[in-house]
Protein backbone atom coordinates (compact mmCIF):
# COMPACT_ATOMS: atom_id res chain seq x y z
CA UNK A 1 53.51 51.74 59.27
CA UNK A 2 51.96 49.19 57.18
CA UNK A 3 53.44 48.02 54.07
CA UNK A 4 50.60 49.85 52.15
CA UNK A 5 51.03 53.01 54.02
CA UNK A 6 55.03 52.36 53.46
CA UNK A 7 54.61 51.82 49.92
CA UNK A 8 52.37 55.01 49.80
CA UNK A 9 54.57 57.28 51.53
CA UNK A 10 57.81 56.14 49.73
CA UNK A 11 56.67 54.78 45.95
CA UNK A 12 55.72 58.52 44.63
CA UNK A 13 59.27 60.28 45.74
CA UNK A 14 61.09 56.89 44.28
CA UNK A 15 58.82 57.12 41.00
CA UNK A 16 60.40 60.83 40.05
CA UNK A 17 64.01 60.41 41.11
CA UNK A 18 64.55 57.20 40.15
CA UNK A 19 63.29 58.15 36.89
CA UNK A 20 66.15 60.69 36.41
CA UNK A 21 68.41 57.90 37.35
CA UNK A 22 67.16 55.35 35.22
CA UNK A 23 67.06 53.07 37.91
CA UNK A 24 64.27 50.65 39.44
CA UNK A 25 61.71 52.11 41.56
CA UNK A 26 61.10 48.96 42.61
CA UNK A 27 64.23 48.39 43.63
CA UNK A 28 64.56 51.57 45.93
CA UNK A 29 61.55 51.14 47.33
CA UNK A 30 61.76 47.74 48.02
CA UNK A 31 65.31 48.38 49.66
CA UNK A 32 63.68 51.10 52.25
CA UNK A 33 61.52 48.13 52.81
CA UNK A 34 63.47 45.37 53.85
CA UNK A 35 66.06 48.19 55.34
CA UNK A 36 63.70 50.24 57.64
CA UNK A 37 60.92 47.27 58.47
CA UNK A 38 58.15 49.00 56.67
CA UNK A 39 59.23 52.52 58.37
CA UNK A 40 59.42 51.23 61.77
CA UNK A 41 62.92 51.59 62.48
CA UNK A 42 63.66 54.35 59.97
CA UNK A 43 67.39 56.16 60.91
CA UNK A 44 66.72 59.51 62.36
CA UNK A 45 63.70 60.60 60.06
CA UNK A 46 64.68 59.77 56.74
CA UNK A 47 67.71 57.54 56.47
CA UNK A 48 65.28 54.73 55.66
CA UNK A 49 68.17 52.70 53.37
CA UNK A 50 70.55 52.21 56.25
CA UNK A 51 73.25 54.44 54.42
CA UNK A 52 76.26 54.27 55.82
CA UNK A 53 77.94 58.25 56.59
CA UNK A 54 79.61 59.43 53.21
CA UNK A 55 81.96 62.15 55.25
CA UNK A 56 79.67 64.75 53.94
CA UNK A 57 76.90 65.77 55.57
CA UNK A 58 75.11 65.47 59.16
CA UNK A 59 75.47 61.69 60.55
CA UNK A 60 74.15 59.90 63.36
CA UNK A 61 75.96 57.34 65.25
CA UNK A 62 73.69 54.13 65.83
CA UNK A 63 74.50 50.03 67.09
CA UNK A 64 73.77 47.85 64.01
CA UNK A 65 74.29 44.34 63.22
CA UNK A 66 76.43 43.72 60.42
CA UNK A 67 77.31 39.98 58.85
CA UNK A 68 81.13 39.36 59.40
CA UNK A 69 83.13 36.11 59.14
CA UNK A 70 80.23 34.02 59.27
CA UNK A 71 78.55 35.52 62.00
CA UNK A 72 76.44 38.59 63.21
CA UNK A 73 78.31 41.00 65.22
CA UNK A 74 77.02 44.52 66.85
CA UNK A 75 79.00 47.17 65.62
CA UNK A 76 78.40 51.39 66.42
CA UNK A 77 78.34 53.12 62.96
CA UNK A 78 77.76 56.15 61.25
CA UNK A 79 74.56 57.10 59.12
CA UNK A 80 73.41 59.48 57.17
CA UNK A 81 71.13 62.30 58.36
CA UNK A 82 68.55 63.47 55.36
CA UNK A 83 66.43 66.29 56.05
CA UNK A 84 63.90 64.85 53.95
CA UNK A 85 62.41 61.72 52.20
CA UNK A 86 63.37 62.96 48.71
CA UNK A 87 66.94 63.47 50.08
CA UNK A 88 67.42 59.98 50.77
CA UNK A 89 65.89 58.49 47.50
CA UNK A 90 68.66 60.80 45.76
CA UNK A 91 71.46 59.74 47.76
CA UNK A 92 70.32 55.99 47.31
CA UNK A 93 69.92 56.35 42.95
CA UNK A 94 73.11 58.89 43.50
CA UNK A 95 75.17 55.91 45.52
CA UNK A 96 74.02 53.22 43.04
CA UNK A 97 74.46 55.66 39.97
CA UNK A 98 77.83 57.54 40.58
CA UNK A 99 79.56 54.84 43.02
CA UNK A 100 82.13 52.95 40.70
CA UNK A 101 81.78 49.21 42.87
CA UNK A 102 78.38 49.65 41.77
CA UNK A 103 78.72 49.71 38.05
CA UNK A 104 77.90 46.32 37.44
CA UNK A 105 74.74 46.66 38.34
CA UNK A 106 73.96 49.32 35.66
CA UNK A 107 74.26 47.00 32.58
CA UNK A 108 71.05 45.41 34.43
CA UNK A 109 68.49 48.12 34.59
CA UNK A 110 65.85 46.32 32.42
CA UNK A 111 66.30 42.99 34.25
CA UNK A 112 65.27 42.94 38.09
CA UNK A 113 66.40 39.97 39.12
CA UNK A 114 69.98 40.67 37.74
CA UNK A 115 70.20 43.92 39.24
CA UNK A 116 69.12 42.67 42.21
CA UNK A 117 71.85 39.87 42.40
CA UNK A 118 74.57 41.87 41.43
CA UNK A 119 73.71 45.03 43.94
CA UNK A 120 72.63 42.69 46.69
CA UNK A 121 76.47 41.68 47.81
CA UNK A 122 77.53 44.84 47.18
CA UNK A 123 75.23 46.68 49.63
CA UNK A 124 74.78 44.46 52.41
CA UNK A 125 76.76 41.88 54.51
CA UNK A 126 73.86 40.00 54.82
CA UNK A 127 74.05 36.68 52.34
CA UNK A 128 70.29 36.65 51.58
CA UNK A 129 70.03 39.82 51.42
CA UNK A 130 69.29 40.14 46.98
CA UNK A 131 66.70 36.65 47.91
CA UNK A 132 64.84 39.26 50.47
CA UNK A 133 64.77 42.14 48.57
CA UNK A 134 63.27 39.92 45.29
CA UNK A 135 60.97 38.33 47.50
CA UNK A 136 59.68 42.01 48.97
CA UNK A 137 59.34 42.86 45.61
CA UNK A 138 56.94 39.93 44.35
CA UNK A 139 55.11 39.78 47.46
CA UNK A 140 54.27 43.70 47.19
CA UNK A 141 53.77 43.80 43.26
CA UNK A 142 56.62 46.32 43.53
CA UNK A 143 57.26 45.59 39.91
CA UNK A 144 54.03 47.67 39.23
CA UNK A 145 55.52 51.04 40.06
CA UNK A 146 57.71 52.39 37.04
């Protein structure tokens, strides 16, 4: 999928939930960006965030690499099935919303860049992974959806 197609598909879903949330649309969409590569390695259908299994819910089992002790390691881990695109952009603003290691982030809603850097340790073991998800932003004008 093309980042315009990606942006297409995802941006109106992320524009409505979000909005209940209060959270950053471009944020969440950038997120299923930078986690799914545009849509091309989306988890099952819809798990386009690379959330991890909660414990509730269907899962599916899938090799990832994760960032650990300074290096990249394959691991086999458990994902969350979503029966629909809507379904995931819920779980993500529910995660960042109602998950308390993700407070901080919440005093940041009006500043990007903050969230960003706050969330961006917090949800991935990858060390550039707040620089990537700025950049995908900017480079997108991802900032334009509200």
């Amino acid at each position: 999928m093309s980042p315009e197609d990606f942006i297409a598909w995802l941006a109106p879903a992320a524009q409505v939930i979000c909005r209940k949330y209060d959270l950053p649309v471009s944020v969440c969409v950038a997120q299923g960006a930078l986690e799914s590569g545009w849509g091309e390695s989306i988890i099952g259908q819809f798990n386009l965030f690379g959330r991890k299994w909660n414990g509730v819910g269907d899962y599916i089992a899938v090799e990832t690499e994760e960032y650990y002790d300074g290096q990249w390691q394959n691991i086999v881990a458990k994902f969350q099935d979503y029966a629909n695109v809507d379904a995931a952009v819920e779980d993500w603003c529910i995660l960042i919303t109602e998950e308390p290691v993700y407070s901080s982030c919440l005093e940041y809603r009006n500043d990007i860049e903050a969230f960003v850097h706050v969330l961006g340790p917090i949800y991935a073991t990858d060390p550039e992974y707040a620089d990537k998800i700025l950049s995908t932003i900017a480079a997108n004008h991802l900032e334009d959806y509200t």
